[in-house]
Protein backbone atom coordinates (compact mmCIF):
# COMPACT_ATOMS: atom_id res chain seq x y z
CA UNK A 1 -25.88 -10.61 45.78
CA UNK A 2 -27.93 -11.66 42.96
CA UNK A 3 -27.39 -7.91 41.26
CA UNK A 4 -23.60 -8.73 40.68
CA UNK A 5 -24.17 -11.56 37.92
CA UNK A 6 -26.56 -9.08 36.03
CA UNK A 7 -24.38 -6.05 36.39
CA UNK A 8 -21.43 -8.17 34.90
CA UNK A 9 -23.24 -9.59 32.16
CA UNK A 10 -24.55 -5.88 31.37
CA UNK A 11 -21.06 -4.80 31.40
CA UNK A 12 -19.89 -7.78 28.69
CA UNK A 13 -22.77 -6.88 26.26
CA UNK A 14 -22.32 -2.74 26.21
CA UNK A 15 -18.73 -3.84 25.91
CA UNK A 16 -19.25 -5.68 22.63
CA UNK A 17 -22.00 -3.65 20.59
CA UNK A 18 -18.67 -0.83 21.12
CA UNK A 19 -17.94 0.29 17.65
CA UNK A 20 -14.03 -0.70 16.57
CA UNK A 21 -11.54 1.25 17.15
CA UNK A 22 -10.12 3.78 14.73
CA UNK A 23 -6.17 2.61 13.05
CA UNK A 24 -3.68 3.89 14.86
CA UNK A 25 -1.70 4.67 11.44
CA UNK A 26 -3.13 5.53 8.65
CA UNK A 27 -0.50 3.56 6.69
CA UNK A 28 -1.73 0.33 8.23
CA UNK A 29 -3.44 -0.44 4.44
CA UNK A 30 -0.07 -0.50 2.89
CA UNK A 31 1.72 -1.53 6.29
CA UNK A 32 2.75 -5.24 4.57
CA UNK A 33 5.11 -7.29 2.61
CA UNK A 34 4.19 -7.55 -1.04
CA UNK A 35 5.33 -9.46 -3.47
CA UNK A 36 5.68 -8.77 -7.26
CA UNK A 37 3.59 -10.39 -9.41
CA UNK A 38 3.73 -8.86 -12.89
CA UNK A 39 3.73 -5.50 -14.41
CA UNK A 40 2.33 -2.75 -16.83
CA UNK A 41 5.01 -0.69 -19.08
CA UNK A 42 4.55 3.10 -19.65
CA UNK A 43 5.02 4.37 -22.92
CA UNK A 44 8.28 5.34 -22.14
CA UNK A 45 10.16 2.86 -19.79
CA UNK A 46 13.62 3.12 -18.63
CA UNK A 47 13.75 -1.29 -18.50
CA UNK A 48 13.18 -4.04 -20.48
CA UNK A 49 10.49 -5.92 -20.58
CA UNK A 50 12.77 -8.60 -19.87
CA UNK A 51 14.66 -6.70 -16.34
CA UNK A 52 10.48 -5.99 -15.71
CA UNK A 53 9.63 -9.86 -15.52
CA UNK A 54 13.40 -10.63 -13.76
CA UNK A 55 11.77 -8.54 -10.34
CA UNK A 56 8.62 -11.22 -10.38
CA UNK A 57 8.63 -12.84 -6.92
CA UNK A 58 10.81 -9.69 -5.17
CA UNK A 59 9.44 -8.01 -2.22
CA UNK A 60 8.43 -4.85 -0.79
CA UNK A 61 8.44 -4.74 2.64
CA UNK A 62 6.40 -1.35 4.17
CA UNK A 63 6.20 -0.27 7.80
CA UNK A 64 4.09 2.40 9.42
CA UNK A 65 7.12 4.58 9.17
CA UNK A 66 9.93 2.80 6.66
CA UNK A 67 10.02 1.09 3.92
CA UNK A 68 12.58 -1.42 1.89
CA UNK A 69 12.41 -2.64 -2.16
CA UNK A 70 14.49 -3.55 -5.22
CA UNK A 71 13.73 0.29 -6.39
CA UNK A 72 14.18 2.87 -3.43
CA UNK A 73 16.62 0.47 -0.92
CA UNK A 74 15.76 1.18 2.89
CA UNK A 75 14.42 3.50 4.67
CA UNK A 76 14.06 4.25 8.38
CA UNK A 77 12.11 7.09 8.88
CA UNK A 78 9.49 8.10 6.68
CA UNK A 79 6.65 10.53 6.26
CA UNK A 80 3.36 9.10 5.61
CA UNK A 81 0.86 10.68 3.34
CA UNK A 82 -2.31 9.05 2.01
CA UNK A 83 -5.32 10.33 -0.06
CA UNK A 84 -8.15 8.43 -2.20
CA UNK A 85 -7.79 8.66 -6.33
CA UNK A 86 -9.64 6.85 -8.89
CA UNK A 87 -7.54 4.53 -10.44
CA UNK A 88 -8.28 5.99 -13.64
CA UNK A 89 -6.55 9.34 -12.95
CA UNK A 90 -3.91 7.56 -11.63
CA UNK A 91 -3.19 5.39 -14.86
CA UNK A 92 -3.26 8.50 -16.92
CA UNK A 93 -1.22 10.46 -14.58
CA UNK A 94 1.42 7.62 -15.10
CA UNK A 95 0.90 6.82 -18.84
CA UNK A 96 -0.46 3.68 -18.27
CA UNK A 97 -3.25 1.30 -19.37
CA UNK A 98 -5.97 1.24 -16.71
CA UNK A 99 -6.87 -1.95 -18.24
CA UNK A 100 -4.56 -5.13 -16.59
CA UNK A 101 -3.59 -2.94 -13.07
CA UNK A 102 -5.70 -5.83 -10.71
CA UNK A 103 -7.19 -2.78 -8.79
CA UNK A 104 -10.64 -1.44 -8.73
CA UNK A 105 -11.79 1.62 -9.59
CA UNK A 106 -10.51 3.82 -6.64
CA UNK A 107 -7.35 3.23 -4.62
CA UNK A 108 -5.75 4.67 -1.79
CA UNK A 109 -2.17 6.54 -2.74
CA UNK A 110 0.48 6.10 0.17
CA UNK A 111 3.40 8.70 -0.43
CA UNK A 112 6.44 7.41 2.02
CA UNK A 113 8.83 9.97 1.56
CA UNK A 114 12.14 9.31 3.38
CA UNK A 115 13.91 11.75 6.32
CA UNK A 116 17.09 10.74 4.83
CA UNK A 117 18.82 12.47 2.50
CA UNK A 118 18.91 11.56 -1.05
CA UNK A 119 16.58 8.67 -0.37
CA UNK A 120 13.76 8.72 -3.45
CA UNK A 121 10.07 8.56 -2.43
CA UNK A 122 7.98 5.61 -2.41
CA UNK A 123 4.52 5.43 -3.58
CA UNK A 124 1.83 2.48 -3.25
CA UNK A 125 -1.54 2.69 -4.92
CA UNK A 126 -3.25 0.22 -2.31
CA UNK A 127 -6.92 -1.92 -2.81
CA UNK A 128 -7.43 -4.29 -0.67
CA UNK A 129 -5.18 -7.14 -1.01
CA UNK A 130 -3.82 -6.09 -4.20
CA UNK A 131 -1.20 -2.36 -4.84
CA UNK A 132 0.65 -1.26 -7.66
CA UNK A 133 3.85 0.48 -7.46
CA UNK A 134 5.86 2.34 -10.24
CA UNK A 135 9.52 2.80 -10.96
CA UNK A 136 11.24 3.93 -14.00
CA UNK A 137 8.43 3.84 -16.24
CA UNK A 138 6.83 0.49 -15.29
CA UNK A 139 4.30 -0.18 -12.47
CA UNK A 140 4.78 -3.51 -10.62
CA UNK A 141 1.58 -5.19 -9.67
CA UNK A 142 1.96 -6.58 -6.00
CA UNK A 143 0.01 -8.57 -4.18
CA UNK A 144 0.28 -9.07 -0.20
């Protein structure tokens, strides 16, 4: 009778030395609601400064699978792709100053590209707590 304590306790500790478990989405980084915080302007924007700073305090609500902001509307079903870039690449790719993005210097891309027809892509550059996202030539700086 004595063995059953032991073999319990054994149990508990193998238990929690486990590692974690794998996400079950890959999107669970960008999976939040973020809210705008300020912006960078492209060389070429298709807003105002001035419409820019009027989205300050809008959200963007991402799912595992869907998505909703001021830029893209809602979607319901979405693809999910996801790769590392340096944010570097990623600034110059969009014509933008690395300098003032609030993201180190690697970020994870999320690509939610909608089933539904005619819907336009969204695309998060995610670190951590902080993400940039870019429409019409300015990239919103969002924080969760």
């Amino acid at each position: 009778m004595r063995l059953w304590p032991s073999l319990l306790l054994a149990g508990c500790l193998a238990e929690s030395h486990a590692p974690p478990a794998a996400p079950a989405n890959p999107a669970e980084a960008a999976a939040k609601h973020w809210r705008i915080y300020g912006h960078v302007m492209s060389d070429h924007p298709a807003v105002t400064d001035d419409d820019a700073d009027a989205l300050d305090g809008r959200e963007l609500a991402i799912g595992y699978a869907e998505y909703e902001s001021p830029f893209h509307g809602r979607c319901t079903e979405a693809i999910v792709a996801q790769k590392q870039r340096a944010t570097g690449e990623v600034a110059q790719e969009l014509n933008i100053a690395k300098s003032g993005l609030g993201v180190g210097a690697n970020v994870l891309e999320f690509r939610l590209t909608c089933k539904e027809a005619n819907k336009p892509a969204l695309v998060i550059y995610v670190d951590g707590g902080h993400a940039i996202s870019c429409w019409a030539g300015v990239c919103y700086l969002l924080g969760a």
